[in-house]
N, C-alpha and C. Protein backbone atom coordinates (compact mmCIF):
# COMPACT_ATOMS: atom_id res chain seq x y z
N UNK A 1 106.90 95.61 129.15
CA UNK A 1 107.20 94.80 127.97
C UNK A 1 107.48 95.71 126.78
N UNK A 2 108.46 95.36 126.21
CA UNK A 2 109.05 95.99 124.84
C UNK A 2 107.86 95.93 123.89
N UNK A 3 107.57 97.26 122.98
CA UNK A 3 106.32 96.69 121.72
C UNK A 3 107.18 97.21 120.38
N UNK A 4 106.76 96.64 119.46
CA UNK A 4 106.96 97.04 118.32
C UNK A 4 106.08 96.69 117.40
N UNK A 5 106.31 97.44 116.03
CA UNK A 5 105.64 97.10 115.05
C UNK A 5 106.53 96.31 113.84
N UNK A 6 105.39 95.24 113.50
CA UNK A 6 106.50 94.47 112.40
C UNK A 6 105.80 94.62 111.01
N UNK A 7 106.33 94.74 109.72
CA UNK A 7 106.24 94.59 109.00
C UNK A 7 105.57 93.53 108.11
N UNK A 8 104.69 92.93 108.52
CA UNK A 8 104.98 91.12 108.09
C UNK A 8 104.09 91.13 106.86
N UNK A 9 104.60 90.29 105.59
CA UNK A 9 103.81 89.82 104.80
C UNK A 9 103.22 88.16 104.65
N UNK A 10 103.68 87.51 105.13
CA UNK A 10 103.04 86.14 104.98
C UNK A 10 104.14 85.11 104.56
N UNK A 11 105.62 86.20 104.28
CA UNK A 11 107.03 85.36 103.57
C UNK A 11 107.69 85.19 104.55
N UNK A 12 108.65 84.23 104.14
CA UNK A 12 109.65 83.95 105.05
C UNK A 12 110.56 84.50 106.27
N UNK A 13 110.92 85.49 105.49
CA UNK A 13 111.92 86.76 106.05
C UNK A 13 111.02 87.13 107.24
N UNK A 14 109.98 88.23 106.94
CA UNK A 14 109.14 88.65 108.17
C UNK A 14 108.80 87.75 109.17
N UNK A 15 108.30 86.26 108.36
CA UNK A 15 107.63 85.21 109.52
C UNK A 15 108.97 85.02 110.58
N UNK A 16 110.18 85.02 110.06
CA UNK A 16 111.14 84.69 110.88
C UNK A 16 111.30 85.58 111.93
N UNK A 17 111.34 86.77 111.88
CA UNK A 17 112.06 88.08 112.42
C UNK A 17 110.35 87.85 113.77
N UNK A 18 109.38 87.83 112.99
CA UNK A 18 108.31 87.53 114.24
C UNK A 18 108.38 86.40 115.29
N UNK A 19 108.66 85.53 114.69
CA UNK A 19 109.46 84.02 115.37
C UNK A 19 110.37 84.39 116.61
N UNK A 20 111.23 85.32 116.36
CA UNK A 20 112.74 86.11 117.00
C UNK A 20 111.96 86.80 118.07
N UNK A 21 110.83 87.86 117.69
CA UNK A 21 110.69 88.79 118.51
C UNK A 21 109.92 88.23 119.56
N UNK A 22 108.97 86.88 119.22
CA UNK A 22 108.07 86.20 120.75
C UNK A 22 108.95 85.78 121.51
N UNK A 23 110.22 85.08 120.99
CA UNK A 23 110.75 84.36 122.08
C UNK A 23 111.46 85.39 122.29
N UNK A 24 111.77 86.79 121.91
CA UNK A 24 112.28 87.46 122.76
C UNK A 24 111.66 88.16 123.84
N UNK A 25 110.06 88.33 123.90
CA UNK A 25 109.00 88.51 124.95
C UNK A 25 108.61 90.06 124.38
N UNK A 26 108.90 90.09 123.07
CA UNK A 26 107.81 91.77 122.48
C UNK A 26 106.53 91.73 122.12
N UNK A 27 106.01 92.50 122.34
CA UNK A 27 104.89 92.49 122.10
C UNK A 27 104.69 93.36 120.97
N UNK A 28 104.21 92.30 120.06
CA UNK A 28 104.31 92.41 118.33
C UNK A 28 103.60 93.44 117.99
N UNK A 29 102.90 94.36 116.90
CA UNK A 29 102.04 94.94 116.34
C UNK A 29 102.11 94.19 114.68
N UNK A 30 101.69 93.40 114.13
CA UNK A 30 101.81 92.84 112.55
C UNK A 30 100.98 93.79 111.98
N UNK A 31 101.79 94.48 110.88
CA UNK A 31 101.30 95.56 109.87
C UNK A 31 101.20 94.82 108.17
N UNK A 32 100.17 95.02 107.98
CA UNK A 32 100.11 94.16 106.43
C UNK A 32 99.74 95.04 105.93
N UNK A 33 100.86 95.77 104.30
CA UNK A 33 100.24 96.44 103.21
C UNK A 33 99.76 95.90 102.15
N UNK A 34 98.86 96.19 101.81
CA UNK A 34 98.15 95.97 100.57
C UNK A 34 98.30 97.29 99.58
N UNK A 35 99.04 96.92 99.11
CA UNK A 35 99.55 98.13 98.33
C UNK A 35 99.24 97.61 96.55
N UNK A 36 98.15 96.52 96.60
CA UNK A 36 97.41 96.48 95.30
C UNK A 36 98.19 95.14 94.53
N UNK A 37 99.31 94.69 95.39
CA UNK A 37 100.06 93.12 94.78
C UNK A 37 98.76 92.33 93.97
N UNK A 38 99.27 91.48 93.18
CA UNK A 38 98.16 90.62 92.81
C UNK A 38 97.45 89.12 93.86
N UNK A 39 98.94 89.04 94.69
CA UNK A 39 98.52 87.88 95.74
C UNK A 39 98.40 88.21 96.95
N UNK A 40 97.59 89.53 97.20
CA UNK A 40 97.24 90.30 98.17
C UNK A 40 97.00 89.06 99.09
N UNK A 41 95.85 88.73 98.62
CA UNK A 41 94.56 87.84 99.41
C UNK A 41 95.37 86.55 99.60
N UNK A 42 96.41 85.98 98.77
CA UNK A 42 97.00 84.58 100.00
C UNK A 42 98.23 85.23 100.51
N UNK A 43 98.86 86.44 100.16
CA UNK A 43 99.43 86.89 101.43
C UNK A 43 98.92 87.04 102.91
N UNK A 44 97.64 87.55 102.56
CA UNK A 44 97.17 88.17 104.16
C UNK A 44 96.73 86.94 104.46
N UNK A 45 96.04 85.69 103.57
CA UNK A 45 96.00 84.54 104.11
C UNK A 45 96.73 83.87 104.89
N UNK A 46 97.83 83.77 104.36
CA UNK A 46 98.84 83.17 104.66
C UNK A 46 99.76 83.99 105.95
N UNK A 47 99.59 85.44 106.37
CA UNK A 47 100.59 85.80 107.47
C UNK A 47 99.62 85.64 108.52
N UNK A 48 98.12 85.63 108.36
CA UNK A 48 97.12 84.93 109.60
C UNK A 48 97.20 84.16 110.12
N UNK A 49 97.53 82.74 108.96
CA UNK A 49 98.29 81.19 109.12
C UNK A 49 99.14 81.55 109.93
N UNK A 50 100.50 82.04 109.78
CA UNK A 50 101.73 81.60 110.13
C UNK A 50 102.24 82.19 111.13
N UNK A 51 102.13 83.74 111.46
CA UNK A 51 102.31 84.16 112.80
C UNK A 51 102.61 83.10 113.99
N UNK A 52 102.94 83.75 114.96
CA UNK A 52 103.59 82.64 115.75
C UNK A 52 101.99 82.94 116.76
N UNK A 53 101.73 81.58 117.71
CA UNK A 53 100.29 81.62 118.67
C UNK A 53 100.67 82.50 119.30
N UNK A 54 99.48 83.41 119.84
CA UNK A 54 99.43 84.53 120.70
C UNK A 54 100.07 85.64 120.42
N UNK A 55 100.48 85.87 119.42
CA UNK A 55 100.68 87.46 118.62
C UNK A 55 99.39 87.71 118.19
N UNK A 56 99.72 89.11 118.50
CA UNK A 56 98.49 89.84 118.02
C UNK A 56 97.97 89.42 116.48
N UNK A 57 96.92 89.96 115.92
CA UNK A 57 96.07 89.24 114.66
C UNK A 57 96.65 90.77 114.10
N UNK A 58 97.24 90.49 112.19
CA UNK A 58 97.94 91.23 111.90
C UNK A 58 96.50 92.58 111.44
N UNK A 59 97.11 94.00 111.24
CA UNK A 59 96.53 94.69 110.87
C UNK A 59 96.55 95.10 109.33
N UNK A 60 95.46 95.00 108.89
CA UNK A 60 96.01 94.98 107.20
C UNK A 60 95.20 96.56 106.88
N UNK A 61 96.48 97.83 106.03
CA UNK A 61 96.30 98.86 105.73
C UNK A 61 96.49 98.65 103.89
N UNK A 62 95.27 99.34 103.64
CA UNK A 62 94.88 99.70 101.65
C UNK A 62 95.62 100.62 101.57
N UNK A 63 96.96 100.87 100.94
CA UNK A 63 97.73 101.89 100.02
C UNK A 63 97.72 101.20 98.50
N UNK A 64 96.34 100.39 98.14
CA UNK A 64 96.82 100.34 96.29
C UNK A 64 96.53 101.13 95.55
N UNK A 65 95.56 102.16 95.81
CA UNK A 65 95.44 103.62 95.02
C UNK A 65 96.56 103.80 94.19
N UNK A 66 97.53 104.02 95.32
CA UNK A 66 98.93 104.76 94.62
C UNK A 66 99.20 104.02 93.36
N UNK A 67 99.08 102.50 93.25
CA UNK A 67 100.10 102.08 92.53
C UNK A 67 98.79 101.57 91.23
N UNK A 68 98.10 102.46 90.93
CA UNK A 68 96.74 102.41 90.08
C UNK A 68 97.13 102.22 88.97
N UNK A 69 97.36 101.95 88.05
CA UNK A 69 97.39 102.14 86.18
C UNK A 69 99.10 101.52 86.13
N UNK A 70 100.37 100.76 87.29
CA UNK A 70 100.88 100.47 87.48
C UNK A 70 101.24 99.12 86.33
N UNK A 71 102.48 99.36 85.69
CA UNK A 71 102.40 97.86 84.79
C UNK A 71 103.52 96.96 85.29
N UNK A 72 103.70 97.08 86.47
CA UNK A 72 104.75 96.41 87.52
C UNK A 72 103.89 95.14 87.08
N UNK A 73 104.28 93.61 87.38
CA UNK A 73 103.87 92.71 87.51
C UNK A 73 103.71 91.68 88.37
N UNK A 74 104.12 92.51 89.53
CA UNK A 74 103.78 92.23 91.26
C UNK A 74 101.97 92.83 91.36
N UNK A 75 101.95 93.84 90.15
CA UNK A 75 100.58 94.30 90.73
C UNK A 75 99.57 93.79 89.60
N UNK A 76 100.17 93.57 88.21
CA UNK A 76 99.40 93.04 87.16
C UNK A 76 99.89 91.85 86.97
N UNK A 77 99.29 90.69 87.05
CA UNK A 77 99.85 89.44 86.99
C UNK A 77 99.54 89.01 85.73
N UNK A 78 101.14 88.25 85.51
CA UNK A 78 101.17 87.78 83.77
C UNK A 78 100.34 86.39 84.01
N UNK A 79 100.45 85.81 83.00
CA UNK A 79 99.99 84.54 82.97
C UNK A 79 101.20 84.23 82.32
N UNK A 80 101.27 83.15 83.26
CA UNK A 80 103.16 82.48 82.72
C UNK A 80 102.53 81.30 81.29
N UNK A 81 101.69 80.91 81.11
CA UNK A 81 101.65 79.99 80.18
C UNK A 81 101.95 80.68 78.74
N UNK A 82 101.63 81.72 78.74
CA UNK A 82 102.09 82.94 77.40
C UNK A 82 102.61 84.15 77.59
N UNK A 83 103.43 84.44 78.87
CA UNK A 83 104.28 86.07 78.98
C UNK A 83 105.41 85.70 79.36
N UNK A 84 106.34 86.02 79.00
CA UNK A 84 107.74 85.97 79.31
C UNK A 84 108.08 87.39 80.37
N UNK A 85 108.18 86.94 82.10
CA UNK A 85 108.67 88.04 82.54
C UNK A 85 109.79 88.47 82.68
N UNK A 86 110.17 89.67 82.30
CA UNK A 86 111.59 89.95 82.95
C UNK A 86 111.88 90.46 84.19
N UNK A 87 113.01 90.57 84.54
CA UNK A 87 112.90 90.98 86.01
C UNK A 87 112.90 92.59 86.38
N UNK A 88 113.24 93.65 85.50
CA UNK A 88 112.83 94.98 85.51
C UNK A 88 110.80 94.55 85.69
N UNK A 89 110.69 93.52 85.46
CA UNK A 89 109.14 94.11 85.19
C UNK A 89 108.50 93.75 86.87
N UNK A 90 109.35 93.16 87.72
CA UNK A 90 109.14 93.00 88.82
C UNK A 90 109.21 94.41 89.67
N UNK A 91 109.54 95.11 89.31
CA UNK A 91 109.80 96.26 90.26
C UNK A 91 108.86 96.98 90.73
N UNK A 92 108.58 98.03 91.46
CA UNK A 92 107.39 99.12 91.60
C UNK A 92 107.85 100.11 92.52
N UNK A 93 107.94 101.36 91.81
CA UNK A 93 108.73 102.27 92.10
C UNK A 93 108.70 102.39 93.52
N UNK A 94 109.55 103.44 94.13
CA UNK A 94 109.71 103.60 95.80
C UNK A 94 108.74 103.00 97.00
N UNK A 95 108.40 101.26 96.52
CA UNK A 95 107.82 100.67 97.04
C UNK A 95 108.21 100.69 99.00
N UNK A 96 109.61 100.19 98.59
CA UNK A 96 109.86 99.67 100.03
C UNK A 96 110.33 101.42 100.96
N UNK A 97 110.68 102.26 100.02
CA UNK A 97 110.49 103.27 101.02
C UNK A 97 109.48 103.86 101.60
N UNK A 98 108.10 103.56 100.81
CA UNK A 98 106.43 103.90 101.34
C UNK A 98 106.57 103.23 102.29
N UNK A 99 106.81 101.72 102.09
CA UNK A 99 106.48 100.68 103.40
C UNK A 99 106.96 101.29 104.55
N UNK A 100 108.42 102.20 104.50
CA UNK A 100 108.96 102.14 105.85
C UNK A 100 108.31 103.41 106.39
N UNK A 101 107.94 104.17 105.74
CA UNK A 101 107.01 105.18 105.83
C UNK A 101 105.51 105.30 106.28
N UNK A 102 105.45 104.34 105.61
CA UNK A 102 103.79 103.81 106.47
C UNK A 102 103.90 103.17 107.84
N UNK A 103 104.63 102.51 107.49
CA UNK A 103 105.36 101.70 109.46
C UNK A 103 105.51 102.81 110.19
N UNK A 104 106.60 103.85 109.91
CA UNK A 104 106.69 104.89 110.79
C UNK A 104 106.12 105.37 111.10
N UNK A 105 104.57 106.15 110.43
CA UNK A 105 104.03 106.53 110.56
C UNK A 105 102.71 106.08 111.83
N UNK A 106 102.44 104.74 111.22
CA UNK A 106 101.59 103.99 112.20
C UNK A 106 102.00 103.53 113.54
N UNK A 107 103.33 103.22 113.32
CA UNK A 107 103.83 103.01 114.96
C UNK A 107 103.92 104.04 115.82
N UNK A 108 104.83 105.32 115.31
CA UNK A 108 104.05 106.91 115.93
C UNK A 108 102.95 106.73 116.62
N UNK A 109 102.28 106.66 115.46
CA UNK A 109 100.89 106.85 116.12
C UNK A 109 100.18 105.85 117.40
N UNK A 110 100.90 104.95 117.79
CA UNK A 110 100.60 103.62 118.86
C UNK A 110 101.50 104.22 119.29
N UNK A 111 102.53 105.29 119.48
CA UNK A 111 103.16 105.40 120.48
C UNK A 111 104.33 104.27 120.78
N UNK A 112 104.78 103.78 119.54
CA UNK A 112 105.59 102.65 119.53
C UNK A 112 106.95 103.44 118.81
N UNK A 113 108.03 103.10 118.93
CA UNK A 113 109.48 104.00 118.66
C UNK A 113 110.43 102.56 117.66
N UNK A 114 109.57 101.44 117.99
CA UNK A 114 110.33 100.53 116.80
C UNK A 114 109.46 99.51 115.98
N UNK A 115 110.59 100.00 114.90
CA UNK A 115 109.79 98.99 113.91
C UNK A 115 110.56 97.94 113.22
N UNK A 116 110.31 96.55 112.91
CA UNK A 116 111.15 95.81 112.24
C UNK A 116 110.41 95.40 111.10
N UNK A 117 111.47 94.98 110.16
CA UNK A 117 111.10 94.58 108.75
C UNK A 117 111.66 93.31 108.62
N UNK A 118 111.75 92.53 107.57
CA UNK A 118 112.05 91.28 107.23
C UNK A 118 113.22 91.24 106.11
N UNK A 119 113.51 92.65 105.95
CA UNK A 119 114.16 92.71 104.60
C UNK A 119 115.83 92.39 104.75
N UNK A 120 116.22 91.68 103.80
CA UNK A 120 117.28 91.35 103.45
C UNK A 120 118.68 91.97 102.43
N UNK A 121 119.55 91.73 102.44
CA UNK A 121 120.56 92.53 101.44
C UNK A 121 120.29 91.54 100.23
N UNK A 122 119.28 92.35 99.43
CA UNK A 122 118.75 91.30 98.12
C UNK A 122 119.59 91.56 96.93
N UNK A 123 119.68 90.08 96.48
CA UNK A 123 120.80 89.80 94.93
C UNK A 123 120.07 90.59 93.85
N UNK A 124 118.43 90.52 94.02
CA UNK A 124 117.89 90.98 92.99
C UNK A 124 118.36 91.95 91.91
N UNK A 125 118.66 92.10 90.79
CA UNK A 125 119.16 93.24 90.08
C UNK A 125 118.20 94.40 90.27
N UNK A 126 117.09 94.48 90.32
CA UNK A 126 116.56 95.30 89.93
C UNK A 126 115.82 95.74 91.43
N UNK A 127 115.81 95.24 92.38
CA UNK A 127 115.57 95.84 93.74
C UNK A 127 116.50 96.67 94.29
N UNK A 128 117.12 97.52 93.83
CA UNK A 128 117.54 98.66 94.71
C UNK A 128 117.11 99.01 95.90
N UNK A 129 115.71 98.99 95.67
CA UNK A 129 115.30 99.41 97.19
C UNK A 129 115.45 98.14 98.24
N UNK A 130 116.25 97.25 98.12
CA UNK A 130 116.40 96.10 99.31
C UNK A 130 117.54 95.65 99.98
N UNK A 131 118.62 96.43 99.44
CA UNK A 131 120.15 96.49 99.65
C UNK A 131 120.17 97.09 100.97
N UNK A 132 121.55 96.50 101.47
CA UNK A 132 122.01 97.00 102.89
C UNK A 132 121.80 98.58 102.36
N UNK A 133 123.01 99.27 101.24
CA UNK A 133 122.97 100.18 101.37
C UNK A 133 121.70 101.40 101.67
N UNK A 134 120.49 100.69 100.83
CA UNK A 134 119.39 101.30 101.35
C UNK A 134 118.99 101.77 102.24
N UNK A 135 119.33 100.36 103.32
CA UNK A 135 118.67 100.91 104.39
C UNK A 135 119.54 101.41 105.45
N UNK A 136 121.14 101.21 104.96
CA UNK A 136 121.45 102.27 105.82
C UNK A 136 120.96 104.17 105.74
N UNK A 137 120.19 104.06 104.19
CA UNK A 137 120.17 105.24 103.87
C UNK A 137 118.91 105.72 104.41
N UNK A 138 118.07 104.82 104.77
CA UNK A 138 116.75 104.91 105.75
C UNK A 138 117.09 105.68 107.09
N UNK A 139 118.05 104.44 107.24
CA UNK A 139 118.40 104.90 108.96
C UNK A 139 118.95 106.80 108.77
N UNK A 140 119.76 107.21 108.46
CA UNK A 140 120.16 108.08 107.90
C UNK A 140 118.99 109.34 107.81
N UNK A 141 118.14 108.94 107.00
CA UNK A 141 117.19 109.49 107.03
C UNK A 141 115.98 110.27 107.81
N UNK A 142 115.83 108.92 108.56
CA UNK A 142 114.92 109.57 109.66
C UNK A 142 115.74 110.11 110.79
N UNK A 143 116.99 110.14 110.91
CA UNK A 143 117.50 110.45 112.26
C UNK A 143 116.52 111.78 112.87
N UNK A 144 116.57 112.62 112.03
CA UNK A 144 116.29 114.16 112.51
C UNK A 144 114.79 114.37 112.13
N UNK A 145 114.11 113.16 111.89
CA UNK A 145 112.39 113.28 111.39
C UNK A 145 111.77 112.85 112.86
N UNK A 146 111.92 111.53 113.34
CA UNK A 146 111.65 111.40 114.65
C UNK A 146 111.82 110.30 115.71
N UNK A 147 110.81 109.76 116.56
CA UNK A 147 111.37 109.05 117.39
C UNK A 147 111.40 107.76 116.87
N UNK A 148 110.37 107.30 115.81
CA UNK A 148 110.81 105.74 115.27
C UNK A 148 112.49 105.42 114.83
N UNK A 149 112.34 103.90 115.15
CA UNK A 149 113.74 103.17 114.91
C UNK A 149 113.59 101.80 114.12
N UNK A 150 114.22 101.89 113.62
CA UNK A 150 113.92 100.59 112.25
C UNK A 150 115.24 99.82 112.52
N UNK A 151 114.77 98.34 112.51
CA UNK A 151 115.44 97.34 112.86
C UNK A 151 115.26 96.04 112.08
N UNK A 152 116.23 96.24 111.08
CA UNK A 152 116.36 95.30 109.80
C UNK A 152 117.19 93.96 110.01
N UNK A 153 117.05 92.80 110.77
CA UNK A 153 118.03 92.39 111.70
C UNK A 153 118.44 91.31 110.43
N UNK A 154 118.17 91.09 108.92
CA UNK A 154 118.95 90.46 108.11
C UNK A 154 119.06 91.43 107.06
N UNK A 155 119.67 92.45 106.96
CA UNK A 155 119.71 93.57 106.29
C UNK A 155 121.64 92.43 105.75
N UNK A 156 122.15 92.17 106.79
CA UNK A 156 123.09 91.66 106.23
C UNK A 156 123.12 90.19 105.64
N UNK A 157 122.35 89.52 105.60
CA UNK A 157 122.53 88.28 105.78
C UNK A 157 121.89 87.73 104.46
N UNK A 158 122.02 86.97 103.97
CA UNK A 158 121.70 85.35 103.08
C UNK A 158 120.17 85.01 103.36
N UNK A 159 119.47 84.83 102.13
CA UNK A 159 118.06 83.45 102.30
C UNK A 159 118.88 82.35 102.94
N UNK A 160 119.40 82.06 103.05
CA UNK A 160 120.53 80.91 104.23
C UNK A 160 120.42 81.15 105.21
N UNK A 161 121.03 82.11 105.50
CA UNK A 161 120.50 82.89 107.13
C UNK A 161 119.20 82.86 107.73
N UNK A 162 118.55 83.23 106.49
CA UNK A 162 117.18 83.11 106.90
C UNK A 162 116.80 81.74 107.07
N UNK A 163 116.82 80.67 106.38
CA UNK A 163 116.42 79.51 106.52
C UNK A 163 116.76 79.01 107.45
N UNK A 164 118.07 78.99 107.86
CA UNK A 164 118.81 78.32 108.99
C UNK A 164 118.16 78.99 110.14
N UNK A 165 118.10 80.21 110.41
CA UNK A 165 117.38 80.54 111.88
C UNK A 165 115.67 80.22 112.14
N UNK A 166 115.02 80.25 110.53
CA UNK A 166 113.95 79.67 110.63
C UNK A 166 113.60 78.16 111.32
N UNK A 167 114.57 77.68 110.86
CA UNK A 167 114.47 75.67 111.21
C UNK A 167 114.92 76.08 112.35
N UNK A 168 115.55 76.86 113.20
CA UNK A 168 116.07 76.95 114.61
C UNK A 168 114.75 77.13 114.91
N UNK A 169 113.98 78.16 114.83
CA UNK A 169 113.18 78.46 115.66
C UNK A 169 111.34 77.74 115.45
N UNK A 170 111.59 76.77 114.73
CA UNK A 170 110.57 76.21 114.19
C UNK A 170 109.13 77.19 113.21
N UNK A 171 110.26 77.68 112.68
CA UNK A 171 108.63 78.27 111.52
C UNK A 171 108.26 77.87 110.61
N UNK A 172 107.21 77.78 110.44
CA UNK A 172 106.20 76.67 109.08
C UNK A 172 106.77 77.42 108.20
N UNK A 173 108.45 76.78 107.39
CA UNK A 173 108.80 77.61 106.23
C UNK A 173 107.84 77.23 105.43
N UNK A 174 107.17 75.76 104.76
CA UNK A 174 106.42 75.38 103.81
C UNK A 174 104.85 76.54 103.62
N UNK A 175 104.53 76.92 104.75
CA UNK A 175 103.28 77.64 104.82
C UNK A 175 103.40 79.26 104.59
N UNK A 176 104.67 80.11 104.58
CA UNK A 176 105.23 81.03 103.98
C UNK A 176 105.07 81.18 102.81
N UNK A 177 104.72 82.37 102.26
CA UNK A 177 104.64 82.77 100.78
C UNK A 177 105.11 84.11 100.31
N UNK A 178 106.00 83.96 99.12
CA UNK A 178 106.88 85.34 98.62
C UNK A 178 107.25 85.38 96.94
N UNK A 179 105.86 84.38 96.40
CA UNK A 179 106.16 84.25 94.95
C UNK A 179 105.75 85.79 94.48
N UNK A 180 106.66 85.98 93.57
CA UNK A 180 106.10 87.75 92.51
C UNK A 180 105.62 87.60 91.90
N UNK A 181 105.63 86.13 90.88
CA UNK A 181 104.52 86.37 89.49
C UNK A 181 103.28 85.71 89.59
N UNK A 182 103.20 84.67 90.71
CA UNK A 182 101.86 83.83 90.71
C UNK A 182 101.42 84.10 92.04
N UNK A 183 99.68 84.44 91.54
CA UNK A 183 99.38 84.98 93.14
C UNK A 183 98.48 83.48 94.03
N UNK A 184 98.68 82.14 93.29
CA UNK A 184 98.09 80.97 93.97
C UNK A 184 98.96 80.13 94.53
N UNK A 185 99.88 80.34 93.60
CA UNK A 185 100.89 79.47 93.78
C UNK A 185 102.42 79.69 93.54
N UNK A 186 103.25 79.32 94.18
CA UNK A 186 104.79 79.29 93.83
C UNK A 186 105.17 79.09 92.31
N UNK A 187 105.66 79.98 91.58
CA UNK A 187 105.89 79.99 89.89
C UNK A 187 107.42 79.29 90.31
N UNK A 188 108.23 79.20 90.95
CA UNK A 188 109.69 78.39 90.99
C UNK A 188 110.37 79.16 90.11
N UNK A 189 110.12 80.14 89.50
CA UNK A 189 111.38 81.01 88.20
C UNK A 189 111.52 82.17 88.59
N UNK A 190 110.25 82.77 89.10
CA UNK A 190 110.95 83.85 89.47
C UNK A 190 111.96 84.53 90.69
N UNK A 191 112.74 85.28 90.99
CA UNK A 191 113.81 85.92 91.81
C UNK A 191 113.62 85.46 92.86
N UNK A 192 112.46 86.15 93.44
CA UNK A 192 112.47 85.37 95.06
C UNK A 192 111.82 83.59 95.12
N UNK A 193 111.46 82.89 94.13
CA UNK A 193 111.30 81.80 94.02
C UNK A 193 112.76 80.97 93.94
N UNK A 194 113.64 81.48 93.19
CA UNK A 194 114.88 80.91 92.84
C UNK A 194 115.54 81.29 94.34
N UNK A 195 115.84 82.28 94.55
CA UNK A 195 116.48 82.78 95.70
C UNK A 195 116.29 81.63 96.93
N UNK A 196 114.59 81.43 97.54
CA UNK A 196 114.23 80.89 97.99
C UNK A 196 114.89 78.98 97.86
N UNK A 197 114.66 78.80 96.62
CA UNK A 197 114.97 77.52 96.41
C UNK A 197 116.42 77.09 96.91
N UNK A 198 117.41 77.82 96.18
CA UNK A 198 118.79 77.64 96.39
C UNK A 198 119.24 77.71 98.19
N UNK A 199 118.16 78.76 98.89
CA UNK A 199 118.67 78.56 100.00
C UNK A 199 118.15 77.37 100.76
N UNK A 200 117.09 76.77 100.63
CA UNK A 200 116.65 75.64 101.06
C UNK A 200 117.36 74.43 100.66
N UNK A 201 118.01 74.19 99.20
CA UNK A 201 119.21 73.65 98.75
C UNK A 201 120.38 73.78 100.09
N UNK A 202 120.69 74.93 100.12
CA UNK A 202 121.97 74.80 100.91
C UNK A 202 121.48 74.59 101.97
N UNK A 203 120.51 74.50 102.54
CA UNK A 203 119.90 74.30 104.11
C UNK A 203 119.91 72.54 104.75
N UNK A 204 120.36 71.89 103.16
CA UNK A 204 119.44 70.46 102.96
C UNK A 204 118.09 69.96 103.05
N UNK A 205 117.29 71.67 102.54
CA UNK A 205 115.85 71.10 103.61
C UNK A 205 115.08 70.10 102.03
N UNK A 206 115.94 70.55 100.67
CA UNK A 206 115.12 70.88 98.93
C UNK A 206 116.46 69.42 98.36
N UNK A 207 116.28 68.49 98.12
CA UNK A 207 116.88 67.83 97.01
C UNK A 207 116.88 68.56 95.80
N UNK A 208 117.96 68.04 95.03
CA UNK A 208 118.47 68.91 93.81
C UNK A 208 117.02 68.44 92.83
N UNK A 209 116.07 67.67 92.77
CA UNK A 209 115.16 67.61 91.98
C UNK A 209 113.66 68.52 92.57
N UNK A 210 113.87 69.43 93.60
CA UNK A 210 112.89 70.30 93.81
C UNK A 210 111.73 69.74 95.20
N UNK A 211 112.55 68.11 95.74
CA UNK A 211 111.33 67.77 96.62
C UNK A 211 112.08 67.74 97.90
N UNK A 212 111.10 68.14 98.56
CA UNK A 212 111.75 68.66 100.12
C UNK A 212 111.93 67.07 100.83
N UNK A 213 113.24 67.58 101.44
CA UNK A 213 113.78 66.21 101.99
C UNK A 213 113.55 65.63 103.83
């Protein structure tokens, strides 16, 4: 049996790509960073929830040291009733290249040669690190470091894409979580909240007044 390690946070994207890999018959490894977010705790809640039955129970690794005295607001959460966020303030420096770095590293070490992520070619302005081009620059990267292989399988594709193969394959999109500014609940304004919305719009799953149809 094929193994790999997945990336998963508790959002959409990853829950899907795990969805993909049971019925393809891999045998998962779920890697959860805690890299100090503010909705650590209903992330890891929530990718326990949603995993597909009989995947392994995800492994959750502490890298928030690094991102200590950090005024990102993925890691310091505003209070939307009095902060106006912008979307530079969403960022946190060479986030997603640690992630793929920590994956590599840990799957190495299981003796595992692939790893998949959930990540997408993101509109975000200020995510650089989530663009195709990125990760072709990943791939690129490790060629001559070692035997891991990273497998971004919507690196090209749309929150559409994603939604649509989600409802194919039956994943609790509602029980998924990928809000940046609120760590209880869905804030609906910010990037990946909007992102999210519009593709469920085009999915028909979201009426234009916000209630799922």
């Amino acid at each position: 049996m094929k193994s790999a390690v997945l990336l998963a946070s508790g959002g959409l994207d990853s829950t899907t790509v795990a969805y993909r890999l049971a019925a393809d018959g891999v045998d998962v490894f779920p890697f959860f960073l805690d890299y100090g977010q503010h909705c650590v705790e209903m992330e890891w809640d929530r990718v326990n929830e949603v995993l597909p039955r009989g995947m392994r129970r995800p492994e959750r690794c502490d890298i928030s040291d690094i991102f200590n005295g950090s005024s990102s607001r993925l890691i310091r959460e505003a209070d939307l009733w009095k902060d106006n966020v912008a979307d530079h303030e969403l960022y946190v420096p060479y986030r997603t290249m640690l992630f793929f770095a920590a994956a590599a590293a840990r799957a190495q070490t299981l003796g595992i040669v692939d790893v998949y992520t959930g990540f997408i070619n993101s509109n975000h302005a200020k995510e650089i690190d989530c663009t195709a081009e990125f990760m072709n620059g990943i791939d690129g990267l490790i060629d001559n470091i070692g035997s891991v292989r990273f497998t971004s399988p919507f690196r090209f594709s749309s929150k559409t894409d994603v939604v649509q193969e989600a409802l194919r394959r039956g994943v609790p999109i509602g029980r998924t979580f990928s809000c940046q500014a609120a760590s209880n609940f869905p804030c609906g304004a910010c990037p990946n909240c909007v992102e999210r919305l519009y593709a469920l719009q085009d999915a028909a799953l979201v009426t234009p007044q916000g209630k799922v149809g």
